[in-house]
PDB file of N, CA and C in Angstrom:
ATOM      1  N   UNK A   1       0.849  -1.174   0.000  1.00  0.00           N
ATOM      2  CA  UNK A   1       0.000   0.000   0.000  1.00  0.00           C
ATOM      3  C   UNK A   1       0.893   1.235   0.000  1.00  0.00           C
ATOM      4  N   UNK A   2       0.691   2.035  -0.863  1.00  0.00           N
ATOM      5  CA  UNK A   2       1.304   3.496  -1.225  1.00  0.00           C
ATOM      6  C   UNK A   2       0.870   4.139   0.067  1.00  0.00           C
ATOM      7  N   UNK A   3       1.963   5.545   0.315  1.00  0.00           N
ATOM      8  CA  UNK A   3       1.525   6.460   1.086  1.00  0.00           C
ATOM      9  C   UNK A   3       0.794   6.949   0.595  1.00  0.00           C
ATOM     10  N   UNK A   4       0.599   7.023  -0.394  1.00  0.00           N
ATOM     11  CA  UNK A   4      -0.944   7.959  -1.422  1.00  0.00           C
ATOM     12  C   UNK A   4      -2.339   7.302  -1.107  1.00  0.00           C
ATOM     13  N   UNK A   5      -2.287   6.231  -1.191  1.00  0.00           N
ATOM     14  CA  UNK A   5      -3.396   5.834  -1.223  1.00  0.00           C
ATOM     15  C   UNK A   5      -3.757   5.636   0.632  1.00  0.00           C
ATOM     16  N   UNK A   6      -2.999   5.405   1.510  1.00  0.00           N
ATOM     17  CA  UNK A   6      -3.731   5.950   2.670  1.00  0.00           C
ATOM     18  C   UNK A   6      -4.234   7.525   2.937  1.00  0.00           C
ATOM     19  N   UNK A   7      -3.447   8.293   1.936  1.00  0.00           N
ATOM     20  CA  UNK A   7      -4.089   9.455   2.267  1.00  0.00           C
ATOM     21  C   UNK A   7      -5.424   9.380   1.468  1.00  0.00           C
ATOM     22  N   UNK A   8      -5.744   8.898   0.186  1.00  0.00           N
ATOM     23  CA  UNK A   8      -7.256   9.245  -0.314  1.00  0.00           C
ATOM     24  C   UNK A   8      -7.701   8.141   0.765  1.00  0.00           C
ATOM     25  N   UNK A   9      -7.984   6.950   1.244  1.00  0.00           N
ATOM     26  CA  UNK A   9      -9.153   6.646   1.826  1.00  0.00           C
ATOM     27  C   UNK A   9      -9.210   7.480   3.416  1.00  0.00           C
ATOM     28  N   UNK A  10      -8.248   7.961   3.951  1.00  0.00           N
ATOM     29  CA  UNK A  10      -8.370   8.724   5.062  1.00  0.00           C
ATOM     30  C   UNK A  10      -9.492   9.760   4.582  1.00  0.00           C
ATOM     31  N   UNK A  11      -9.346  10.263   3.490  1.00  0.00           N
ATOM     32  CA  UNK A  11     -10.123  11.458   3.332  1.00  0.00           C
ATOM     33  C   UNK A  11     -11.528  10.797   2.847  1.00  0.00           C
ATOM     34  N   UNK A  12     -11.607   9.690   1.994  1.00  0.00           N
ATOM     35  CA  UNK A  12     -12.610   9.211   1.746  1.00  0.00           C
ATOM     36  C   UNK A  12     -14.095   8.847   3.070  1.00  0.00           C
ATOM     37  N   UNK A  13     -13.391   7.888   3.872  1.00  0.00           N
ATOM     38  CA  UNK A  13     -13.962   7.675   4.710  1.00  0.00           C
ATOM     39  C   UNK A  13     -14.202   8.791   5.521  1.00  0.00           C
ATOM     40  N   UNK A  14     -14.172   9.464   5.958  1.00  0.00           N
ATOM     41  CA  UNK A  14     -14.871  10.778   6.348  1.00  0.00           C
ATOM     42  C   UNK A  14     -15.695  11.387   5.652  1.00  0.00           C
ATOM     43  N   UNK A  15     -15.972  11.198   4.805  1.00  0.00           N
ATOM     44  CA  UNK A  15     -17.211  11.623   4.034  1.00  0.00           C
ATOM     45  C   UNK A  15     -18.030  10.834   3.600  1.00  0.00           C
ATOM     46  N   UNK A  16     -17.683  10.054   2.836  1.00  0.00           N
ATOM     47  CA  UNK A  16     -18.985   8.918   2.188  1.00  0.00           C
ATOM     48  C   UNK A  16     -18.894   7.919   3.114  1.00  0.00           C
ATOM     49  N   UNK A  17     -20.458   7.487   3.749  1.00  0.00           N
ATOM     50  CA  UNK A  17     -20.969   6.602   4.363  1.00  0.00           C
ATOM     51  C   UNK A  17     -21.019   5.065   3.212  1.00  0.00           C
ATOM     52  N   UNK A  18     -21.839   5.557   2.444  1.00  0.00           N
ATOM     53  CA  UNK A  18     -22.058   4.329   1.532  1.00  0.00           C
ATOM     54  C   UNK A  18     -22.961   4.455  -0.079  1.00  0.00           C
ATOM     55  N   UNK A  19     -22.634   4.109  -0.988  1.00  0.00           N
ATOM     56  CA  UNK A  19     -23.539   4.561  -1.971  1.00  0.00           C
ATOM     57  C   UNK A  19     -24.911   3.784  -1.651  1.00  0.00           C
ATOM     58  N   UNK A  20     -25.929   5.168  -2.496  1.00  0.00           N
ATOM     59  CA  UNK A  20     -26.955   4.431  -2.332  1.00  0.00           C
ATOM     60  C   UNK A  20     -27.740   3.864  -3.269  1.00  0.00           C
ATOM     61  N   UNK A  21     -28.148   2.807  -3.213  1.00  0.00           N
ATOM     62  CA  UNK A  21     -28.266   1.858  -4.188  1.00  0.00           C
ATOM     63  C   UNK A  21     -30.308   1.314  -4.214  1.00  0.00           C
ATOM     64  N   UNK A  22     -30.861   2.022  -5.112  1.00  0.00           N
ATOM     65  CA  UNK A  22     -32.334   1.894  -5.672  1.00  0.00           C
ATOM     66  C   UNK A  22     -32.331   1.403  -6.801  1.00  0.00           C
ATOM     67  N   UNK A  23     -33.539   1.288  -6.704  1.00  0.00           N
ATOM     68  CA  UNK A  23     -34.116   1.395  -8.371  1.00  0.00           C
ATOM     69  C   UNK A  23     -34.133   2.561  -9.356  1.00  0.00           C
ATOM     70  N   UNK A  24     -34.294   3.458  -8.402  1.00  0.00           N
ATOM     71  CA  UNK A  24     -34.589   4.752  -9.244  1.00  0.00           C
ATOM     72  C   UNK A  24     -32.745   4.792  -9.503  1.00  0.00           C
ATOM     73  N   UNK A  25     -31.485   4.853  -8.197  1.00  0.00           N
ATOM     74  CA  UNK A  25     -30.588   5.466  -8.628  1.00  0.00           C
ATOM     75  C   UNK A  25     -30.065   4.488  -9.789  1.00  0.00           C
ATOM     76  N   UNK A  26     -30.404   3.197  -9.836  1.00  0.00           N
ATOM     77  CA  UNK A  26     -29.393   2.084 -10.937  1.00  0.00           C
ATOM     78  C   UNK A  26     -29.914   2.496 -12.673  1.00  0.00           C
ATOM     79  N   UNK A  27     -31.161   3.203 -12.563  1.00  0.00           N
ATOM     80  CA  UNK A  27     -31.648   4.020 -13.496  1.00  0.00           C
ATOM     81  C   UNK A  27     -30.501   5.269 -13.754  1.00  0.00           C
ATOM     82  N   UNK A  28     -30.803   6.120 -12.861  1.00  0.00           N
ATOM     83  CA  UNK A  28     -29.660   7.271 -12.888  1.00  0.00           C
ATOM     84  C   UNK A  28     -28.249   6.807 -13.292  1.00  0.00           C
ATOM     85  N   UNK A  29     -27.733   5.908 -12.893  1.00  0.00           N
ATOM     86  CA  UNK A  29     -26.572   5.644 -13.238  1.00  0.00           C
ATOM     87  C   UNK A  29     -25.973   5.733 -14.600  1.00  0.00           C
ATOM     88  N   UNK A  30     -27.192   4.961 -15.678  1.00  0.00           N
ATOM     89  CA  UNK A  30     -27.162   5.118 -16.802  1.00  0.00           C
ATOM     90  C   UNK A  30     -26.680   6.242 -17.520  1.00  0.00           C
ATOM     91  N   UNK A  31     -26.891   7.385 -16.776  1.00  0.00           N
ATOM     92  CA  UNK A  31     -27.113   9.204 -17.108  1.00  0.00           C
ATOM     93  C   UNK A  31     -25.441   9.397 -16.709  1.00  0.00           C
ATOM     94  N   UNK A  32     -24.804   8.484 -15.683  1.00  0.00           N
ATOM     95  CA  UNK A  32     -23.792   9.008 -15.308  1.00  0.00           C
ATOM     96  C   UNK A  32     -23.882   9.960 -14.336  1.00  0.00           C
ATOM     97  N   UNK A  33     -24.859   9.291 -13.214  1.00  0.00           N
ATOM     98  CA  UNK A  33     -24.964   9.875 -12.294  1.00  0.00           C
ATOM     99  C   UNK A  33     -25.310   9.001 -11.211  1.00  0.00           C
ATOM    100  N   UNK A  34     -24.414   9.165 -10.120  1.00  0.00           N
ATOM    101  CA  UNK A  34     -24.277   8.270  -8.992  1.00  0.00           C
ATOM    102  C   UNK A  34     -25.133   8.985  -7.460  1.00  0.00           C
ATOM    103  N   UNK A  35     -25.408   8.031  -6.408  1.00  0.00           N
ATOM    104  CA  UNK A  35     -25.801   8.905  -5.372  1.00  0.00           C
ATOM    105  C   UNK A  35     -24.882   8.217  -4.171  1.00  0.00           C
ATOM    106  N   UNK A  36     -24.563   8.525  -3.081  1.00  0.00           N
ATOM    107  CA  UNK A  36     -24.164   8.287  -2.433  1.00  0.00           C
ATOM    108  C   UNK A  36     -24.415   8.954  -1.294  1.00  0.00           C
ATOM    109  N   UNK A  37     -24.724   8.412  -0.117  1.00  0.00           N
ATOM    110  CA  UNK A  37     -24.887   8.913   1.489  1.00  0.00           C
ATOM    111  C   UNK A  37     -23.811   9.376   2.105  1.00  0.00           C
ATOM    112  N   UNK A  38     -23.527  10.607   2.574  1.00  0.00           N
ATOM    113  CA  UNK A  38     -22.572  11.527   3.101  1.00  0.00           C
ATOM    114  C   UNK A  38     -22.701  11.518   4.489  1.00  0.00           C
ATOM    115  N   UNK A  39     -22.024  12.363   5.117  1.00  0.00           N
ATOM    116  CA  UNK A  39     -22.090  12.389   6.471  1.00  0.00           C
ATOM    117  C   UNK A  39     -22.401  13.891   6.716  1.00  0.00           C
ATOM    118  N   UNK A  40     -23.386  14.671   7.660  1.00  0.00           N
ATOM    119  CA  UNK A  40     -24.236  15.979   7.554  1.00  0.00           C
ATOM    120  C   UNK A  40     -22.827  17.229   7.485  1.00  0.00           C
ATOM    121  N   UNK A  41     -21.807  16.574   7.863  1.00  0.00           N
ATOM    122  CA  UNK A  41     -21.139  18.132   7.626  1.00  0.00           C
ATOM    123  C   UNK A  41     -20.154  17.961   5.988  1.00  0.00           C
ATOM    124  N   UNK A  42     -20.199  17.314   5.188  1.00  0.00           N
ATOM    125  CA  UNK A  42     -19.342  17.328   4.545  1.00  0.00           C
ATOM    126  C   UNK A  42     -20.074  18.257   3.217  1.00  0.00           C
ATOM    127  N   UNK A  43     -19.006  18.987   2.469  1.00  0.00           N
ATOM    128  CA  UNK A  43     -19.411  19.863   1.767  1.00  0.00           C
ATOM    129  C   UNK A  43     -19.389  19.520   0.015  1.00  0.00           C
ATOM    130  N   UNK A  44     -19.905  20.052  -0.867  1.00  0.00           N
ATOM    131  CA  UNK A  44     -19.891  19.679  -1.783  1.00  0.00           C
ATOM    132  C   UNK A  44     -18.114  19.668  -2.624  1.00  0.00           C
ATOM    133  N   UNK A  45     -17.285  20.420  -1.962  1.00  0.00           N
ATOM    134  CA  UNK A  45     -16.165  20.268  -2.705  1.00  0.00           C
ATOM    135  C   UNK A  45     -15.220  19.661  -2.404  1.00  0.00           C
ATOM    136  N   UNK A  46     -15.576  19.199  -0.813  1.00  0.00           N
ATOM    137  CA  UNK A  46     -15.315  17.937  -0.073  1.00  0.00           C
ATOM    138  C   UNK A  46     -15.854  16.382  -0.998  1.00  0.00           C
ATOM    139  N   UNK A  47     -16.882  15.983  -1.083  1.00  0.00           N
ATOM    140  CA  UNK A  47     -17.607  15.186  -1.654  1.00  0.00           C
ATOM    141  C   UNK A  47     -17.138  14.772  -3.152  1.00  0.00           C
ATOM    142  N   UNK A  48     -17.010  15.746  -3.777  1.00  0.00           N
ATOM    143  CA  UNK A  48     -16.373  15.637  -5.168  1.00  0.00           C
ATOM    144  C   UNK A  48     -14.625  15.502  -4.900  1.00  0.00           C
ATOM    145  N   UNK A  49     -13.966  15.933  -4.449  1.00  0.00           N
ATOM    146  CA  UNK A  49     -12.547  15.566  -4.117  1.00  0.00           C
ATOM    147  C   UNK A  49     -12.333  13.672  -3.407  1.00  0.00           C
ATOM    148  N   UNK A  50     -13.493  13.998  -2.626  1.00  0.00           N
ATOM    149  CA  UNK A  50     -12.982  12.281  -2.163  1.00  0.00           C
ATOM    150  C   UNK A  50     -14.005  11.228  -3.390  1.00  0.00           C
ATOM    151  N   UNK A  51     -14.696  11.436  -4.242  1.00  0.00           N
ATOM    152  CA  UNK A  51     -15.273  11.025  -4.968  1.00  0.00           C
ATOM    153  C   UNK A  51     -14.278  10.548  -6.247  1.00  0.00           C
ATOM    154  N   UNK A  52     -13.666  11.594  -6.732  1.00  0.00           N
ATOM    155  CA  UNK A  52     -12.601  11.496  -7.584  1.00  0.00           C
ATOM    156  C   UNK A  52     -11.287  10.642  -7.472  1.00  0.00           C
ATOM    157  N   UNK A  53     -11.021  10.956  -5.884  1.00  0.00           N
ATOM    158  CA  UNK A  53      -9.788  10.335  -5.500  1.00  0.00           C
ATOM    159  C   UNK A  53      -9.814   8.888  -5.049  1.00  0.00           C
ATOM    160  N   UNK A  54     -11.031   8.548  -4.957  1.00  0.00           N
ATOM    161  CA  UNK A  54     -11.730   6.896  -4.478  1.00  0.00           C
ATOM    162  C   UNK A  54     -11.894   6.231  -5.345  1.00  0.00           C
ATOM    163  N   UNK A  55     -12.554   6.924  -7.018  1.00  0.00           N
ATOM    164  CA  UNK A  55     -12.682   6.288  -7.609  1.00  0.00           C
ATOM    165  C   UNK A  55     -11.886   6.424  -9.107  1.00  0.00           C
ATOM    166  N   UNK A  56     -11.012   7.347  -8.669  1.00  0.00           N
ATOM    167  CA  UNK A  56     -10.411   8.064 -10.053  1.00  0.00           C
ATOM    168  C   UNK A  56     -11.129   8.324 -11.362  1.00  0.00           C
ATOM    169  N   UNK A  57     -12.210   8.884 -11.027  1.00  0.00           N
ATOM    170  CA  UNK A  57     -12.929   9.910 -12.183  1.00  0.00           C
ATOM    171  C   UNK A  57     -13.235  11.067 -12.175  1.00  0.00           C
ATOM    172  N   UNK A  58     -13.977  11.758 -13.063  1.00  0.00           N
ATOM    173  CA  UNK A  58     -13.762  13.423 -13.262  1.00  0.00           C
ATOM    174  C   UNK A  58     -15.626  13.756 -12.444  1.00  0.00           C
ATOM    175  N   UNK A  59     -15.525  14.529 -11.780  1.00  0.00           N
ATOM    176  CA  UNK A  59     -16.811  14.513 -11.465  1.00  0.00           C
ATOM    177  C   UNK A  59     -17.468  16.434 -11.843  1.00  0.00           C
ATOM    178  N   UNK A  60     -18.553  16.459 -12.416  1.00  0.00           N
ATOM    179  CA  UNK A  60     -18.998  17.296 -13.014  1.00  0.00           C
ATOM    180  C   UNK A  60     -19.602  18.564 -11.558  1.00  0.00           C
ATOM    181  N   UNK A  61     -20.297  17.707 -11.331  1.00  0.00           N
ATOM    182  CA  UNK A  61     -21.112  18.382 -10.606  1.00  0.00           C
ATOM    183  C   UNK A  61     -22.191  17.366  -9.744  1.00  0.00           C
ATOM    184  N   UNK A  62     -22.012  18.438  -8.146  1.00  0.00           N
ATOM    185  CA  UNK A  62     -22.595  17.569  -7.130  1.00  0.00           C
ATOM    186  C   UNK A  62     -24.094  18.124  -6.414  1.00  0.00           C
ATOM    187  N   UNK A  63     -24.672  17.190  -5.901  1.00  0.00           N
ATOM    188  CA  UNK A  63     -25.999  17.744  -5.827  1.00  0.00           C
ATOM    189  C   UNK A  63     -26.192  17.620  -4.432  1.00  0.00           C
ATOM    190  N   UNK A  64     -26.514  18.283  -2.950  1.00  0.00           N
ATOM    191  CA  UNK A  64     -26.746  17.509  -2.116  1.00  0.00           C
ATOM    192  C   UNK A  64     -28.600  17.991  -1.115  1.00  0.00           C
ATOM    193  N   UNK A  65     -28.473  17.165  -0.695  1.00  0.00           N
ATOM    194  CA  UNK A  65     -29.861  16.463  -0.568  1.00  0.00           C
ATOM    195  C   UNK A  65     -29.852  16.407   1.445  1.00  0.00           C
ATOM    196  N   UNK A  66     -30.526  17.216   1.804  1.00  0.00           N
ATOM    197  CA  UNK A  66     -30.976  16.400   3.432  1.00  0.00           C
ATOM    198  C   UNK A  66     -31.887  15.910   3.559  1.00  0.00           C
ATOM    199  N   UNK A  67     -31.985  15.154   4.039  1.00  0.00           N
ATOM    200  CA  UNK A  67     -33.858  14.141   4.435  1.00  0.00           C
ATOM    201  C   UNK A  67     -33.493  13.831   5.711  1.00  0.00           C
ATOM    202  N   UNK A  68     -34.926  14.795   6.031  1.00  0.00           N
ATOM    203  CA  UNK A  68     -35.153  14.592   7.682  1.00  0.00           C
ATOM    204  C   UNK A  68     -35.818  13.357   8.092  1.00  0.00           C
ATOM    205  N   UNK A  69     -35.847  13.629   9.328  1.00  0.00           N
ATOM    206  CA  UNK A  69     -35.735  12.083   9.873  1.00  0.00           C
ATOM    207  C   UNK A  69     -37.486  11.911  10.144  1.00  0.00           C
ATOM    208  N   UNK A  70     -38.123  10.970   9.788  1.00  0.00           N
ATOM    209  CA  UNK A  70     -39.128  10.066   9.899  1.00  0.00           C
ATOM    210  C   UNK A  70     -39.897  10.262  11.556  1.00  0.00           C
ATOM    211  N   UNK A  71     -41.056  10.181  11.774  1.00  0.00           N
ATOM    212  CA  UNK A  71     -41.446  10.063  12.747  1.00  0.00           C
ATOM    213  C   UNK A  71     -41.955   8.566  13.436  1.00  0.00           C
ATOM    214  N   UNK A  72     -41.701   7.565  13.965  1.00  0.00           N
ATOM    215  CA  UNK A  72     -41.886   6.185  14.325  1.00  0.00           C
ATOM    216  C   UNK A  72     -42.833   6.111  15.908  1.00  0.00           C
ATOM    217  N   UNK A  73     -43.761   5.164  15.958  1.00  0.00           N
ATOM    218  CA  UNK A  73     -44.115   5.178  16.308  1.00  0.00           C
ATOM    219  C   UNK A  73     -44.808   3.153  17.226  1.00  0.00           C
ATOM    220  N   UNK A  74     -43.549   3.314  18.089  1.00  0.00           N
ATOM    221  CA  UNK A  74     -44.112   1.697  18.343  1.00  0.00           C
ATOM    222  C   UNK A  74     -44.614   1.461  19.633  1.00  0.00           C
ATOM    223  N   UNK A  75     -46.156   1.374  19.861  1.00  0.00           N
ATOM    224  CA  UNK A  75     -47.076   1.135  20.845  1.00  0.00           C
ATOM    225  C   UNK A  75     -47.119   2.438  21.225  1.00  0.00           C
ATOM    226  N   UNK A  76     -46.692   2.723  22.915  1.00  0.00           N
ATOM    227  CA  UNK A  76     -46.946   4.440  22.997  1.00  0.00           C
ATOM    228  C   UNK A  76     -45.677   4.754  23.365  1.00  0.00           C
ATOM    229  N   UNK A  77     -44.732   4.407  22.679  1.00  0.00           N
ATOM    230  CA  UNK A  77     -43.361   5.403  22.651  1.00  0.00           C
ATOM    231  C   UNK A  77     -43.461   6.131  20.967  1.00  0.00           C
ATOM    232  N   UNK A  78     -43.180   6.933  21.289  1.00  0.00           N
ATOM    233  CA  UNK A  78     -42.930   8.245  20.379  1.00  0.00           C
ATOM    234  C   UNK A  78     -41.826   7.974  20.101  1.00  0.00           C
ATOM    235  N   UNK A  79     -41.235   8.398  18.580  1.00  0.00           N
ATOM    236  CA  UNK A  79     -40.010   8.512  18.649  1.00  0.00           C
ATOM    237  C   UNK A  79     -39.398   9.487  17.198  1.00  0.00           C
ATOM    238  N   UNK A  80     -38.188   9.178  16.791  1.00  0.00           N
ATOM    239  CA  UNK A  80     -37.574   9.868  15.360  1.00  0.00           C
ATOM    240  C   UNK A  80     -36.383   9.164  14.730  1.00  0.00           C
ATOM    241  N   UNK A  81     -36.777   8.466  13.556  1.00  0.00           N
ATOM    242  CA  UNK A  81     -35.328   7.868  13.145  1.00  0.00           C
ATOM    243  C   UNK A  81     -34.317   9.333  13.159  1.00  0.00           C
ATOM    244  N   UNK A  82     -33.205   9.460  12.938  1.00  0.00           N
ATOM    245  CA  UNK A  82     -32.086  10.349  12.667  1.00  0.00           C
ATOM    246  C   UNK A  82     -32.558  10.426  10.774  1.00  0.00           C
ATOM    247  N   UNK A  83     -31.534  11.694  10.219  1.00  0.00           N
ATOM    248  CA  UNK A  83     -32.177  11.640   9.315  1.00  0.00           C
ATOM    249  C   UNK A  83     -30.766  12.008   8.856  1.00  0.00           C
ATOM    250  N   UNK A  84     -30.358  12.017   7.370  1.00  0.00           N
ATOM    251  CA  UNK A  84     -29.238  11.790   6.740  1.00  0.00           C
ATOM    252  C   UNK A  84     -29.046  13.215   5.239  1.00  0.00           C
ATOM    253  N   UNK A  85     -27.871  12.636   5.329  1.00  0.00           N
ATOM    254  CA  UNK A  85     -27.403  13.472   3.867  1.00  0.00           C
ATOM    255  C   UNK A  85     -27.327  12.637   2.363  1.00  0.00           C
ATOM    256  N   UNK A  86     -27.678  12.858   1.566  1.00  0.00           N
ATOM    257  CA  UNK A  86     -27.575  12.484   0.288  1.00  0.00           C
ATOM    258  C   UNK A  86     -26.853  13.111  -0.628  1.00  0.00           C
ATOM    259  N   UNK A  87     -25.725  12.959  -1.506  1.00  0.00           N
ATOM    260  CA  UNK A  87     -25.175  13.602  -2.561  1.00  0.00           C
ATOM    261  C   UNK A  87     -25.709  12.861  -4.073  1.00  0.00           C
ATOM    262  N   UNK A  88     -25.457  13.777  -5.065  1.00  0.00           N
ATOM    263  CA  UNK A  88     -25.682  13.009  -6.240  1.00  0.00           C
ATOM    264  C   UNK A  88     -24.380  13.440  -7.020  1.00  0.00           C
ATOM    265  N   UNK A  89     -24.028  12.519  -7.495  1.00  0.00           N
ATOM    266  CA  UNK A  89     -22.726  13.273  -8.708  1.00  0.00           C
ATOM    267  C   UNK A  89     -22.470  12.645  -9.876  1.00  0.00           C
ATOM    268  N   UNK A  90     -22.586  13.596 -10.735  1.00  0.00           N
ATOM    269  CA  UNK A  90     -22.734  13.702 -12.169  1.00  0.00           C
ATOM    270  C   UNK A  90     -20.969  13.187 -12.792  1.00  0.00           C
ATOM    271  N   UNK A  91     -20.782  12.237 -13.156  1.00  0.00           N
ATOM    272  CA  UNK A  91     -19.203  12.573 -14.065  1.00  0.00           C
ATOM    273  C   UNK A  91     -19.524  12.780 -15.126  1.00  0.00           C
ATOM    274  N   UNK A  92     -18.248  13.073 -16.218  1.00  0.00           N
ATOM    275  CA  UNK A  92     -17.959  13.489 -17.479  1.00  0.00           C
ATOM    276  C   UNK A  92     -18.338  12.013 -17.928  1.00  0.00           C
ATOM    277  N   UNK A  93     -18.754  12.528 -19.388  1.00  0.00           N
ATOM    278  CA  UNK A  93     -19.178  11.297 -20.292  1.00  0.00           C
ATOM    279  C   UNK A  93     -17.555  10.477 -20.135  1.00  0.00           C
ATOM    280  N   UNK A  94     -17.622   9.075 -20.314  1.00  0.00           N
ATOM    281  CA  UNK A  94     -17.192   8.050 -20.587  1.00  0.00           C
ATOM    282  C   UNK A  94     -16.912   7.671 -19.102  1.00  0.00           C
ATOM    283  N   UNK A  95     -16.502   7.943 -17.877  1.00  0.00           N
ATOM    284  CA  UNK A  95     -16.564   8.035 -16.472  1.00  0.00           C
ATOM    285  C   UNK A  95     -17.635   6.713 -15.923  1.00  0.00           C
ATOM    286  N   UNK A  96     -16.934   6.010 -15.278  1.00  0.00           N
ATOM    287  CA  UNK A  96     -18.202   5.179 -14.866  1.00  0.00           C
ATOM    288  C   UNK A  96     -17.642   4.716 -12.961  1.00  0.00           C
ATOM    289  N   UNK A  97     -18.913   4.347 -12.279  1.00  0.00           N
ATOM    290  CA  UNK A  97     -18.264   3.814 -10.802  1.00  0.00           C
ATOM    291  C   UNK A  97     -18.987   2.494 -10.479  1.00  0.00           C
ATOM    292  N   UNK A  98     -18.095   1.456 -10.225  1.00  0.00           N
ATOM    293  CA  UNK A  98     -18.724  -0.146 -10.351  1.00  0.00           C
ATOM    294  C   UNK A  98     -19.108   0.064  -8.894  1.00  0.00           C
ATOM    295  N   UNK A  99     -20.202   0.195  -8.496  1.00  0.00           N
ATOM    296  CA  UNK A  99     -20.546   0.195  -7.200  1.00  0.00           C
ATOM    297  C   UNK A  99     -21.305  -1.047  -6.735  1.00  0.00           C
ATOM    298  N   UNK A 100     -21.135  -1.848  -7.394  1.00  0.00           N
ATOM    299  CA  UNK A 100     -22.101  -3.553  -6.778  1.00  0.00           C
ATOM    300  C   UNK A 100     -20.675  -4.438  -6.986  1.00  0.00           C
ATOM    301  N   UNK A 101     -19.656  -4.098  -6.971  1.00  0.00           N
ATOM    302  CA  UNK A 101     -18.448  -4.590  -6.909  1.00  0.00           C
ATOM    303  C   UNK A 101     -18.599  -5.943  -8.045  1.00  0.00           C
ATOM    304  N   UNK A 102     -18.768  -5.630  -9.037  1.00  0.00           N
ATOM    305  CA  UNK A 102     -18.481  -7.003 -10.052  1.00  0.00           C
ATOM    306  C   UNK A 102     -17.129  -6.684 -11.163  1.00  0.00           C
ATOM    307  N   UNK A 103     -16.883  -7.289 -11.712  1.00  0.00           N
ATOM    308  CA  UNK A 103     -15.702  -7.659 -12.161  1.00  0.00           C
ATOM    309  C   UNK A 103     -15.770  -6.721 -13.677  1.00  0.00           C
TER     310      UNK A 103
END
């Protein structure tokens, strides 16, 4: 392992939680556009730097997304899931990210 490459996943992992993986986004993908779950403070030029450097592609432009947290309700406790960050990011045509890890 390179000293380089502990520095991109140091930076990686502090920001991206995990991509997120639908129906709607495996659609998007097609477009060349990925989504991935962030962590609430990370910024969009944060996001695109560890995006690039994780996966070595050019990334266009990033989109980000909060969704508040859900209200739950089991018997008579009240409660609130936590609620999360979403990014979306666009790369340059020919750019692709194997995110279901196949070969």
């Amino acid at each position: 392992m390179a000293k380089n490459d502990i520095k991109i996943e140091s930076i990686a992992h502090k920001i991206l939680v995990e991509p997120w993986i639908t129906e709607a986004t495996t659609i998007a993908a097609e477009a060349n556009k990925y989504v991935f779950k962030v962590f609430r403070d990370a910024t969009k030029v944060q996001i695109k730097k560890a995006i690039e450097d994780l996966y070595q592609v050019k990334v266009l432009k990033v989109w980000t997304i909060n969704v508040s947290g859900k209200a739950r309700i089991r018997g008579a406790i009240k409660g609130r899931k936590p609620g999360f960050k979403k990014a979306v990011v666009k790369l340059e045509k020919g750019n692709s990210i194997n995110i279901y890890g196949e070969k």
